[in-house]
Each structure stands twice: as structure tokens, then as C-alpha cells.
Protein backbone atom coordinates (compact mmCIF):
# COMPACT_ATOMS: atom_id res chain seq x y z
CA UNK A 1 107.28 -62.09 -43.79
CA UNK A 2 107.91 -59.43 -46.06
CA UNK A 3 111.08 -57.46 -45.40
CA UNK A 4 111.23 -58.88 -41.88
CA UNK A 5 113.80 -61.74 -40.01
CA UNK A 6 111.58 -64.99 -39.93
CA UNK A 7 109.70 -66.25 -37.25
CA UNK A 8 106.61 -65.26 -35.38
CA UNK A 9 105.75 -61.51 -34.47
CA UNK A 10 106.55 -60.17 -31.39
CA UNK A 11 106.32 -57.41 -30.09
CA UNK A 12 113.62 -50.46 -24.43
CA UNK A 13 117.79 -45.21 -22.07
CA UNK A 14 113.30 -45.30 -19.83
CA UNK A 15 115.51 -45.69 -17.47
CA UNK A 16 114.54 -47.00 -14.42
CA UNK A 17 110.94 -46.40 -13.38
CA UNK A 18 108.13 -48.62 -14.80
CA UNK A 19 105.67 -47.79 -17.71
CA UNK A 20 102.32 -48.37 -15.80
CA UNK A 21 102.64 -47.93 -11.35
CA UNK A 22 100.61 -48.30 -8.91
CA UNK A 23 100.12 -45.93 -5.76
CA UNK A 24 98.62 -47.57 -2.71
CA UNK A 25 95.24 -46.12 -3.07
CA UNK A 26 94.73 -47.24 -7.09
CA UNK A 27 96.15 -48.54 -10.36
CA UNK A 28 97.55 -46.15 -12.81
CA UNK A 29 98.10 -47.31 -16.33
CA UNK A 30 100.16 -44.23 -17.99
CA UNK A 31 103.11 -45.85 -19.64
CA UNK A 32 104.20 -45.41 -22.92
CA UNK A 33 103.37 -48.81 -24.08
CA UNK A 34 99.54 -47.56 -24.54
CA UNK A 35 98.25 -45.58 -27.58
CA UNK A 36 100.13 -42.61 -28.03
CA UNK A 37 103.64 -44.70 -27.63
CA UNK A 38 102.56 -47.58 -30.33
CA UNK A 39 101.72 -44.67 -32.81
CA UNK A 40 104.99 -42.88 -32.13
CA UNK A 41 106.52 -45.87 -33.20
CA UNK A 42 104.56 -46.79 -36.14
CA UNK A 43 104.50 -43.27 -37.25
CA UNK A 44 108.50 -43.33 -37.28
CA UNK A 45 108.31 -46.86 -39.15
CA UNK A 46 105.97 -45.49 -42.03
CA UNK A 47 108.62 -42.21 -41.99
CA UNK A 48 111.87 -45.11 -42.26
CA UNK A 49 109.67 -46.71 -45.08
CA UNK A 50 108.92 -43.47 -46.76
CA UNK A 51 113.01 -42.49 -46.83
CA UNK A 52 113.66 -45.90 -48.22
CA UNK A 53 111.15 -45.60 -51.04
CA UNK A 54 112.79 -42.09 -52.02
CA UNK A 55 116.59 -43.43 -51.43
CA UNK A 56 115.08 -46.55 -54.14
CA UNK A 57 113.41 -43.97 -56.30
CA UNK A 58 116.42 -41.70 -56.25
CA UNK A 59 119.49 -44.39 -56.65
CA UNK A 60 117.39 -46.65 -59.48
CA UNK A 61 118.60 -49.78 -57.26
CA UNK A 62 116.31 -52.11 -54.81
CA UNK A 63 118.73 -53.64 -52.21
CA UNK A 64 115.47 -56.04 -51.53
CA UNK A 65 114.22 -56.90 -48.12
CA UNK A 66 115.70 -54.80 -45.39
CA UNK A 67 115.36 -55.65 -41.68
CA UNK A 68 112.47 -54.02 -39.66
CA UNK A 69 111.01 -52.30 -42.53
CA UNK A 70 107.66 -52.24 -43.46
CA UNK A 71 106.14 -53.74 -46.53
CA UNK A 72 103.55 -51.01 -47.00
CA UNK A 73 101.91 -47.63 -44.97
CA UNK A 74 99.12 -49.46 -42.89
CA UNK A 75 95.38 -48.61 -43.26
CA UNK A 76 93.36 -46.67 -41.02
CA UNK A 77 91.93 -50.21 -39.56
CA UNK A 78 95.32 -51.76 -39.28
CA UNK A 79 96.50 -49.00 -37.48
CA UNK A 80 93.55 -49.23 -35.28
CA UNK A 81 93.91 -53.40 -34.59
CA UNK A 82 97.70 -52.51 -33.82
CA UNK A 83 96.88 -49.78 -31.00
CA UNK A 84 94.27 -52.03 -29.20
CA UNK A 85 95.67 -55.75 -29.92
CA UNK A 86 94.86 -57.49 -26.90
CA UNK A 87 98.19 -59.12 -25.70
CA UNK A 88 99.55 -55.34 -25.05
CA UNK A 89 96.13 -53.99 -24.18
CA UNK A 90 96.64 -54.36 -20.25
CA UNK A 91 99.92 -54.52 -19.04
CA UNK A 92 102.01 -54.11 -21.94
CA UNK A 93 104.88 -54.51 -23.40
CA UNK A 94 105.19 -52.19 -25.74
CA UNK A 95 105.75 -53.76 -29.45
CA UNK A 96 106.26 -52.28 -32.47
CA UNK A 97 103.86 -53.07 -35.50
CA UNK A 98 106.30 -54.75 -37.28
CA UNK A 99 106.33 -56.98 -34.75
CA UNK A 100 103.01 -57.27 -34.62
CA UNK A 101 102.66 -57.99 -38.52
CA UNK A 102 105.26 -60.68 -38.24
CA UNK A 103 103.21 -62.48 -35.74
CA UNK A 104 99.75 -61.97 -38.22
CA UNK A 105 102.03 -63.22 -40.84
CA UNK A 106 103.62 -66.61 -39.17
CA UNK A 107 103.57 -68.77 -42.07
CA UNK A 108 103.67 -71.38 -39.50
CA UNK A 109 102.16 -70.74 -35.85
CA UNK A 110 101.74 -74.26 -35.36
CA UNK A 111 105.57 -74.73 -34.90
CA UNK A 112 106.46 -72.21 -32.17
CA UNK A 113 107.04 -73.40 -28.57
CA UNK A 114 104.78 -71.72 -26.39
CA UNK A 115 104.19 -73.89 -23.44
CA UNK A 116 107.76 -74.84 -22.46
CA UNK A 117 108.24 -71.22 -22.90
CA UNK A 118 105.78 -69.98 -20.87
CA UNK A 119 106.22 -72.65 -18.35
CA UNK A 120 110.08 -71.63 -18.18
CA UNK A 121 109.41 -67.41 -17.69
CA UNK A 122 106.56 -68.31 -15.19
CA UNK A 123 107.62 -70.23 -12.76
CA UNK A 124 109.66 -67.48 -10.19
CA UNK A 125 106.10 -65.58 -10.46
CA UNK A 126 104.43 -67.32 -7.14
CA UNK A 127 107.41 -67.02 -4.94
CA UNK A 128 107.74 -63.04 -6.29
CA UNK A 129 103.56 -62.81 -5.70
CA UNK A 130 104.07 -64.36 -1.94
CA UNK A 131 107.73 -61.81 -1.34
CA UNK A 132 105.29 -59.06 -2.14
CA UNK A 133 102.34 -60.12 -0.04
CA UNK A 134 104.63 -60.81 2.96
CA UNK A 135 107.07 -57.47 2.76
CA UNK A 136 104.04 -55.42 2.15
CA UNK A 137 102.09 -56.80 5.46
CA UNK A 138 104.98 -56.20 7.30
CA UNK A 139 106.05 -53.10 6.33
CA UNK A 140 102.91 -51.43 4.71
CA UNK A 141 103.51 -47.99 3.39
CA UNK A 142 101.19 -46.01 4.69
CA UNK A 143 103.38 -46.18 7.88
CA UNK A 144 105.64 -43.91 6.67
CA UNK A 145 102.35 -41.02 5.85
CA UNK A 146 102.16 -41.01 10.20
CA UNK A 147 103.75 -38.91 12.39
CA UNK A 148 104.53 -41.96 14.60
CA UNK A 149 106.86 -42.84 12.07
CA UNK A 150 109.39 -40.04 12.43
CA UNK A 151 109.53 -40.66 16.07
CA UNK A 152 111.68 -44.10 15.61
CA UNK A 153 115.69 -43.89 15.49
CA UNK A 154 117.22 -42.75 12.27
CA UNK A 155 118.27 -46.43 11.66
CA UNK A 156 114.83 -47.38 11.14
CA UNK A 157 113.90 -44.47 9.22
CA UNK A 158 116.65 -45.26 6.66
CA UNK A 159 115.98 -49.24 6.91
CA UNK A 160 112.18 -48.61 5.74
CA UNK A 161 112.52 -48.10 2.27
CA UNK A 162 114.78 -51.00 1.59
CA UNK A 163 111.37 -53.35 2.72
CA UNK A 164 109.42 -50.53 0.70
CA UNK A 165 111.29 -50.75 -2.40
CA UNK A 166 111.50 -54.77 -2.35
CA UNK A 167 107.73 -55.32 -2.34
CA UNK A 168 107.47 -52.52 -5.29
CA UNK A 169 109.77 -54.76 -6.86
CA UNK A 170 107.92 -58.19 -6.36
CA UNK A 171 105.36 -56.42 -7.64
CA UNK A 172 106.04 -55.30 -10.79
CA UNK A 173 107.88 -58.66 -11.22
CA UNK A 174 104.83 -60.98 -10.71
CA UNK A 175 102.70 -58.07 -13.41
CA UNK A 176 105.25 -58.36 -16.35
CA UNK A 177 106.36 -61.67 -15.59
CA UNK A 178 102.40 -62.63 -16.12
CA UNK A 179 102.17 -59.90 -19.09
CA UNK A 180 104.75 -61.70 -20.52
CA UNK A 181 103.62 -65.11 -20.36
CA UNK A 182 100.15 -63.66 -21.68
CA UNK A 183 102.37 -63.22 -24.98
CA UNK A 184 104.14 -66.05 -24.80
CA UNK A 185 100.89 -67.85 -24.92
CA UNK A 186 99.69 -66.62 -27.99
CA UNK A 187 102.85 -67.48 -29.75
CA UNK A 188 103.18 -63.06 -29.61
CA UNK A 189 106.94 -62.35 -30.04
CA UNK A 190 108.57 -65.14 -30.70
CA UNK A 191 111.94 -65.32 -33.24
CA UNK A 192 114.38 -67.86 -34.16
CA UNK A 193 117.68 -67.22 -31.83
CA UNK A 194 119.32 -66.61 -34.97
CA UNK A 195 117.92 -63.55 -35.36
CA UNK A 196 118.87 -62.04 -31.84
CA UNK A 197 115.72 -60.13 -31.31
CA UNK A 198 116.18 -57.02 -28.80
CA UNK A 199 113.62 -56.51 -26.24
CA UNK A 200 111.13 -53.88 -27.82
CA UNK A 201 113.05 -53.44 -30.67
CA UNK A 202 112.74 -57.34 -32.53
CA UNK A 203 115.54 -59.08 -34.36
CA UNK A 204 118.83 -57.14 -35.11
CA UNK A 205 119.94 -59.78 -37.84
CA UNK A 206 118.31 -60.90 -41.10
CA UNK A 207 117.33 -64.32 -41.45
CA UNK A 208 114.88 -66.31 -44.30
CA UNK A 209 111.74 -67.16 -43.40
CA UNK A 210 111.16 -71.31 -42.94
CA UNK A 211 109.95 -72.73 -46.39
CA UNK A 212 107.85 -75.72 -44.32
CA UNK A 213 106.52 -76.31 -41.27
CA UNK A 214 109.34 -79.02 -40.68
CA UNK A 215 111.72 -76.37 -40.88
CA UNK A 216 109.52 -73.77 -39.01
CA UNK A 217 110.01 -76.69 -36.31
CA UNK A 218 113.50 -77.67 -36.58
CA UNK A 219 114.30 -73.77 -35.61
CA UNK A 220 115.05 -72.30 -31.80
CA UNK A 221 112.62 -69.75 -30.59
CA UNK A 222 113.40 -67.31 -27.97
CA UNK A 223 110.63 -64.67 -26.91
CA UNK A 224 113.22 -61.64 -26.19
CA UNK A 225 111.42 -59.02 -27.85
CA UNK A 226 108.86 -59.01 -25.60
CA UNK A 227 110.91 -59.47 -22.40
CA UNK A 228 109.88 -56.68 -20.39
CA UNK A 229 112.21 -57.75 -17.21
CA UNK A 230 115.64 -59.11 -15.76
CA UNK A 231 114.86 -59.67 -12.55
CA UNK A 232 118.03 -61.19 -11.66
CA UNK A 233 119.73 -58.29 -13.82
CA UNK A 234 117.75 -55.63 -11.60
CA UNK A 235 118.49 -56.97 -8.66
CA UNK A 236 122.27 -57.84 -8.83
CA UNK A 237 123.49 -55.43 -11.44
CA UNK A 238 126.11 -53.40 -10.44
CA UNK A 239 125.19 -50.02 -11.81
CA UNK A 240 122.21 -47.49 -11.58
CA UNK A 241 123.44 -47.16 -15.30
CA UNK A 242 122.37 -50.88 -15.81
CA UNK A 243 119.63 -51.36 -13.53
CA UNK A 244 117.77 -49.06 -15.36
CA UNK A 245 118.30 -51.48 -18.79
CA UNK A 246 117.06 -54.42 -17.40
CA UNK A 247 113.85 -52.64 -15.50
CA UNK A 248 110.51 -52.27 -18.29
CA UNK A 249 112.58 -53.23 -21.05
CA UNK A 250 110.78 -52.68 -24.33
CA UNK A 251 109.88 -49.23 -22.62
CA UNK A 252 112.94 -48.35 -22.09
CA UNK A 253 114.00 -49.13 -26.07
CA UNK A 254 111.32 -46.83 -26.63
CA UNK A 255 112.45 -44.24 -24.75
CA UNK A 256 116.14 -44.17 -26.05
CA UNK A 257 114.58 -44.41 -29.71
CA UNK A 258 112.27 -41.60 -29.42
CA UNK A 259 113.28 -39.59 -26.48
CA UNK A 260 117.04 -40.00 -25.90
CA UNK A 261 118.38 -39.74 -29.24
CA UNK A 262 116.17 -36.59 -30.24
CA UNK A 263 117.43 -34.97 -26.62
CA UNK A 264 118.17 -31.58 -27.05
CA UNK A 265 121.81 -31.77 -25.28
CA UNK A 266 124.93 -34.05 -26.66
CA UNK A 267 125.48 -34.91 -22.86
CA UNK A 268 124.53 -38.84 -21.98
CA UNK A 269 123.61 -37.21 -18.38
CA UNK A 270 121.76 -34.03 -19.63
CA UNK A 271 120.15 -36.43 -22.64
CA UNK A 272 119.17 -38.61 -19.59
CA UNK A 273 117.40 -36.02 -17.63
CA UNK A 274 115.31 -34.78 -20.34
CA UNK A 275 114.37 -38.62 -20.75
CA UNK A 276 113.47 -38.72 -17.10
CA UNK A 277 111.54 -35.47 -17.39
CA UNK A 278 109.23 -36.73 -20.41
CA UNK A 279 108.85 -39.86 -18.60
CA UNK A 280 107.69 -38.26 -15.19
CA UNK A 281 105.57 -36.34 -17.26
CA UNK A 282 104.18 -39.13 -19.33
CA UNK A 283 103.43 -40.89 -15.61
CA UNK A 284 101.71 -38.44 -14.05
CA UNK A 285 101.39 -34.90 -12.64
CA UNK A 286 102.13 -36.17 -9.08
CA UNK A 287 105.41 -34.45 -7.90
CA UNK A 288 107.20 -37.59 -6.76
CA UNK A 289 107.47 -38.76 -10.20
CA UNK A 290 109.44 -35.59 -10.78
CA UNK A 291 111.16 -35.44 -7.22
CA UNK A 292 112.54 -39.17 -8.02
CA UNK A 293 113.18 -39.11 -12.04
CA UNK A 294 115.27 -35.91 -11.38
CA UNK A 295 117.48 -37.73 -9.14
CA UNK A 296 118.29 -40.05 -11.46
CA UNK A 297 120.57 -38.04 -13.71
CA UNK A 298 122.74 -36.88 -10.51
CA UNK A 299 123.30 -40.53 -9.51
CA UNK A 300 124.49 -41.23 -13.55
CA UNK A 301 126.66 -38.48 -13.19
CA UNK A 302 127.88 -39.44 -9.34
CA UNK A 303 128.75 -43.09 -10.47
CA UNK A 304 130.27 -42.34 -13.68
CA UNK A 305 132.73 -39.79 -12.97
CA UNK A 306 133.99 -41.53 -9.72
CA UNK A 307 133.94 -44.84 -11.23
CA UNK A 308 136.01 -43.18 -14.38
CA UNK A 309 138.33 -41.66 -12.02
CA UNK A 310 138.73 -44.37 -9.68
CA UNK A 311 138.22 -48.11 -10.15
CA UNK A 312 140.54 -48.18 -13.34
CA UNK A 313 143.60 -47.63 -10.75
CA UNK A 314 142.56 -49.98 -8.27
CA UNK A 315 143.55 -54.05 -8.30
CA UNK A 316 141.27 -57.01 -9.24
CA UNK A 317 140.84 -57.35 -5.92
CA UNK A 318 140.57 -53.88 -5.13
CA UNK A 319 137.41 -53.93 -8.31
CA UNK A 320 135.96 -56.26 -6.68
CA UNK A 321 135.36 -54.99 -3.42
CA UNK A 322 134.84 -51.76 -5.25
CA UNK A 323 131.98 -53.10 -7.38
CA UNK A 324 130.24 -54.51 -4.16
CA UNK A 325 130.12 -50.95 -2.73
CA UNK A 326 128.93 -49.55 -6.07
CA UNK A 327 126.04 -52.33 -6.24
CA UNK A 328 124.87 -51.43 -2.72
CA UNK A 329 124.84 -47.75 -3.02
CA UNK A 330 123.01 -48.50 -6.60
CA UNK A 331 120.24 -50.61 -4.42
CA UNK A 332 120.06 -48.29 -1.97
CA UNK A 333 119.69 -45.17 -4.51
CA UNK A 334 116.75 -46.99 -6.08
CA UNK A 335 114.93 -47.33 -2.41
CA UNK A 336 115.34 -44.14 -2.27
CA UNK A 337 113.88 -42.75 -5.58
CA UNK A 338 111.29 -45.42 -5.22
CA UNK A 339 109.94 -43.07 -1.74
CA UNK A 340 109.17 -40.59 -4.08
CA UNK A 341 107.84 -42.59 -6.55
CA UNK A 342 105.22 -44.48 -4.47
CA UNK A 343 104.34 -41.20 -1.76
CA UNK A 344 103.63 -39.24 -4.79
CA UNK A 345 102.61 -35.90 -3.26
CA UNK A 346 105.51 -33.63 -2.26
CA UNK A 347 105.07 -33.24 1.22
CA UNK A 348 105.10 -36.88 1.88
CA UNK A 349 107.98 -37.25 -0.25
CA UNK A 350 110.27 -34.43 1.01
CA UNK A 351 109.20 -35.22 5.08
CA UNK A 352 110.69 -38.84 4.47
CA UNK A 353 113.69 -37.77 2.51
CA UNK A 354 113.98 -34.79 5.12
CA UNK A 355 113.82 -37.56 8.09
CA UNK A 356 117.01 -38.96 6.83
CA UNK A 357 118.90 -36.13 5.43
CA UNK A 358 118.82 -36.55 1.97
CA UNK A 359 121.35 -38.66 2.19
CA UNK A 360 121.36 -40.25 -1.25
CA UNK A 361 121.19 -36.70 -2.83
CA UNK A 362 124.37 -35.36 -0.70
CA UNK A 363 126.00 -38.53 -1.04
CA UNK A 364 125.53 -38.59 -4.76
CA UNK A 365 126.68 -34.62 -4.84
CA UNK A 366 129.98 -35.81 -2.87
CA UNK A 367 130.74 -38.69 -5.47
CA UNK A 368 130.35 -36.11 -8.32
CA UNK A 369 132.31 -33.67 -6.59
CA UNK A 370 135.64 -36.23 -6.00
CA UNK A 371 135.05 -37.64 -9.09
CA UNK A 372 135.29 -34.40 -10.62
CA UNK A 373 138.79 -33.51 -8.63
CA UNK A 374 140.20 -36.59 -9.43
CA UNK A 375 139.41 -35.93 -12.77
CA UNK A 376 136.78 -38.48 -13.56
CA UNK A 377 135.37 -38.51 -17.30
CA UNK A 378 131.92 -38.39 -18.93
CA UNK A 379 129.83 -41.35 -17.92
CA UNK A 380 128.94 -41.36 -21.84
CA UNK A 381 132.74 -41.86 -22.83
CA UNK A 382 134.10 -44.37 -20.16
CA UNK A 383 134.78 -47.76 -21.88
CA UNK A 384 131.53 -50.79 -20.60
CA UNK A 385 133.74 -53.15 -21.11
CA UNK A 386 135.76 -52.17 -17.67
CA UNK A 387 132.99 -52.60 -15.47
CA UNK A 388 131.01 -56.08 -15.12
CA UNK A 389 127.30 -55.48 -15.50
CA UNK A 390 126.42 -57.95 -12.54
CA UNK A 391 127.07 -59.78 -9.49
CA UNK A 392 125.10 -62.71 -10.26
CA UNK A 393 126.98 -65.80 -11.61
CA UNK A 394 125.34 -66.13 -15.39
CA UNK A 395 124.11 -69.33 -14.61
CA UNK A 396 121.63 -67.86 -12.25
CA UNK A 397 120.25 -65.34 -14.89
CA UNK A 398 117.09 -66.41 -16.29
CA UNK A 399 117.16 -67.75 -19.82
């Protein structure tokens, strides 16, 4: 397993939208987990192998083995079995070809779980497949394309895209959830626990490879690179900030590796909008993508200078009811960007947002705006550690 943490191969801020979507009227497959993502990433792991060949060449001293690093530059046919191996052709997730070597280089395949595994990750996928099918039927979304639409009360208007936004959920859930069980079934992305393997990124600790298949056996697998969703994480998280972590996962470490950091702007909330603009582009040239990844960066910037400015001088009980507020306004941001993200054309998307006043967008202007009186810092600066990253007790987070 040359220069890798043992175990199988597996297989990241994208923020919050997903890497492939569907409109109503057809698939589209346009993430970055296809072709041009996978040789991003592989080109950038042949450039970290290259600079540790020179550092070697130049210093006189081999430090041996170093984590995520390539063995040797891959061949033309290598590269080519990477960017169409079949457990990533469909649906994703994205992997990186380390992890993808790892897993053609299991010294021992025959001693990775995959049926518990799968088994485990699989079975909320017919209750989130039967959600969909229900929410869909009874609020389908070509309702809101009809002028009878606009004709009901405001309330209504503003209730529709909480029904709109659940069923894109249940959605996507039941397509990773199945994309990654398609993985976990070929043994694709599995590492000891030991080695803590990040979703898109593999293991963040070194750790030797088993010498038998006893051992190989004796170890504790977890499939975590490949994870491309939270769903309890999504769904109870407190901030847009961490929603958009635990949505398309191993996309999202992609984006942040290759996007994010190499943003032109040291700001986390101007580095976030060029994110979103690369990743509206990479979607599609359908202005809703734009309409609803441009909003994003004005509801990081809302949320973190009020919550800088605010919660810190408030009570535990006071945070509490705070962060309850904060996770419905996050839920109810995301229906809203989701409008734009399923309507697609601008018209559609600006007639429904018109029909209830942009209120997310003013709302999210107003938040900046006290924030920034009060004196609110940088989202980027404010401390993590003083704001929970969910609702959900941790025993009802999926393992």
C-alpha cells in the first residue's frame, strides 16, 4: 500500500448544492465528481509527488512513506481506468486516485466488512424513497410555474417551498445513500478507524498495512471516505455554515481543495462566493443555479456577524433558544435557494421569490446590517467551538 494508511481504497467549502441535480423535466449529471474533477485531483497528486521527489533530491534525506502520496506518476491507461471506474461512474462520489489505488492494492479484500456495512448505511433509504414519492404528489412543482399559484394567500406561497425543498432532499438522500452502498459493496473505500479517513479526502493518520489476513480481519473498517451525506447532520444542523459540510460531502472536499483555497480574496465570505460561482457554473448555464449559489455567501455573512455579535452575550438558556431560531431560519434559507435551484430559468425563479418578497434576501441583509452595528466579526475568525453544530442528540446521527 505503498506510501498510503492501510486498508482498502476508497474513494468535500461545495457548499451546499449537490454535484449532479435533477430538474423536473430530466436528469443532469454535471458535478465535479465526473472527469474533469478526478483529473484535477490526480493532476494536483502527481504535482504533491513531483515537490516531494525535488524536496528528497534537494535535502539528500527520504523521510519514507508519507500519507496520501503517490508511489509513482500513473500511465496514460491508469489514468484512464481511474476517470471511468465504475463505482463513481454514475452517481459519484468523487474519490481521489489514491484512493482508488489503495482499493486495487488491498492486500486482503477478503477481510473487509461489506455487508453489515452496507446493510447499516441502507436501511433509512426506503422510508427517504417513499417521503419523496409522497411530498412530491402532494405538492408537485410544477404548481408553482401557474398563475393559479400566485392567487393563494401569502401564507401558502411562503409554506410551498418548505414541501418543495423536503422532497429535493429525500431525493438526493435515497441517490447517494444507494451510490454509497454501490461502494460499500465492492469493498470501494473502506479504512481501518484508526486511520480517520475524511470524506473525499481518505485517511488523515498513518497507519501499517496488516501483515495477514488474520490481522486484515481483526481491524475496524469504517467507509467515511466515501460518505457523500449526513442526513441527520443536514437536516438538524444548526448553521447554513454547517449544512453545507454535511450536504455532497467528498464534493465539497473537493471544492475547498481546489476552489476555496486558490480563491482570489483572503475573505472566508468573498472565498465562498467565488466557490459558489465556479460551482453554479460547473452545474449549468441555467440562471437559478446562479440566482441561488449567490445567495449563499450573504446568508454566511448574515449568520456570522450576528451570531459573532450576539449569542456570545446571551445565557445557556438564552443559546439555546437562540440556536433554535438560527436552525429554522438556516432550513428555511435552504427552501428558499432550493426555488431557484429546481425552477432554473429566471423568470420562474424571480416571480416566486417576487410572490413573497424576497424575504430571505432582506432578512439576511437586516442580520448583516445589526450584526455589523453591534459590531459582529468575520464569520472566518469567530471561534466553532462556541456554537454546537446540531440539534440532534449524537445518538441519533448515523454511524
Amino acid at each position: 500500500m505503498g506510501g498510503s494508511c492501510c486498508g482498502p481504497g476508497a474513494h468535500p467549502v461545495h457548499l451546499w448544492p449537490p454535484h449532479f441535480a435533477f430538474s423536473d423535466h430530466h436528469p443532469r449529471d454535471l458535478g465535479p465528481h465526473s472527469g474533469p474533477a478526478l483529473l484535477v485531483s490526480l493532476a494536483s497528486e502527481v504535482q504533491d509527488l513531483h515537490l516531494a521527489q525535488r524536496k528528497e533530491m534537494a535535502t539528500g534525506f527520504s523521510k519514507g512513506p508519507t500519507l496520501g502520496l503517490l508511489p509513482d506518476v500513473p500511465s496514460l491507461m491508469e489514468t484512464l481506468s481511474y476517470s471511468y471506474c465504475y463505482v463513481g461512474i454514475m452517481t459519484g462520489p468523487f474519490f481521489r486516485y489514491r484512493t482508488y489505488l489503495d482499493w486495487l492494492e488491498q492486500p486482503f479484500p477478503g477481510a473487509v466488512p461489506s455487508l453489515r456495512p452496507l446493510l447499516r448505511r441502507a436501511w433509512p433509504a426506503p422510508l427517504f424513497g417513499l417521503l419523496f414519492l409522497l411530498s412530491s404528489h402532494l405538492f408537485p412543482l410544477e404548481a408553482v410555474r401557474e398563475d393559479a399559484f400566485y392567487a393563494r394567500p401569502l401564507p401558502a406561497r411562503l409554506f410551498y417551498m418548505i414541501p418543495v425543498f423536503f422532497a429535493f432532499r429525500m431525493r438526493f438522500y435515497v441517490a447517494w445513500i444507494a451510490a454509497e452502498c454501490g461502494c460499500i459493496a465492492a469493498g470501494f473505500g473502506a479504512y481501518p478507524v484508526a486511520a480517520k479517513a475524511r470524506a473525499g479526502g481518505g485517511p488523515t493518520l498513518q497507519c501499517p498495512p496488516p501483515s495477514s489476513p488474520e490481522k486484515a480481519a481483526s481491524l475496524e473498517y469504517d467507509y467515511e471516505t466515501i460518505r457523500n451525506i449526513d442526513c441527520y447532520g443536514t437536516d438538524f444542523c444548526v448553521r447554513v455554515r454547517d449544512g453545507m459540510r454535511y450536504w455532497n460531502m467528498t464534493v465539497q472536499w473537493w471544492l475547498a481543495q481546489y476552489i476555496y483555497k486558490s480563491a482570489p480574496a483572503r475573505s472566508y465570505v468573498l472565498r465562498s462566493a467565488w466557490t459558489m460561482l465556479l460551482s453554479a457554473y460547473w452545474h449549468g448555464l441555467h440562471p437559478g443555479y446562479y440566482l441561488s449559489f449567490m445567495t449563499i455567501p450573504l446568508c454566511l455573512a448574515a449568520e456570522g456577524r450576528l451570531e459573532s455579535a450576539l449569542r456570545g452575550r446571551l445565557s445557556p438558556g438564552g443559546q439555546k433558544a437562540w440556536d433554535w431560531v438560527h436552525w429554522f431560519l438556516k432550513m428555511r434559507a435552504y427552501d428558499y435557494m432550493c426555488m431557484g435551484f429546481v425552477l432554473l430559468s429566471m423568470a420562474d425563479t424571480l416571480r416566486y421569490w417576487a410572490s413573497i418578497y424576497f424575504c430571505i434576501h432582506f432578512l439576511a441583509l437586516a442580520a448583516l446590517g445589526l450584526g455589523l452595528a453591534l459590531g459582529g466579526g468575520s464569520p472566518g475568525r469567530r471561534k466553532a467551538a462556541s456554537q454546537p453544530t446540531s440539534l440532534a442528540p449524537e445518538k441519533l446521527r448515523e454511524e
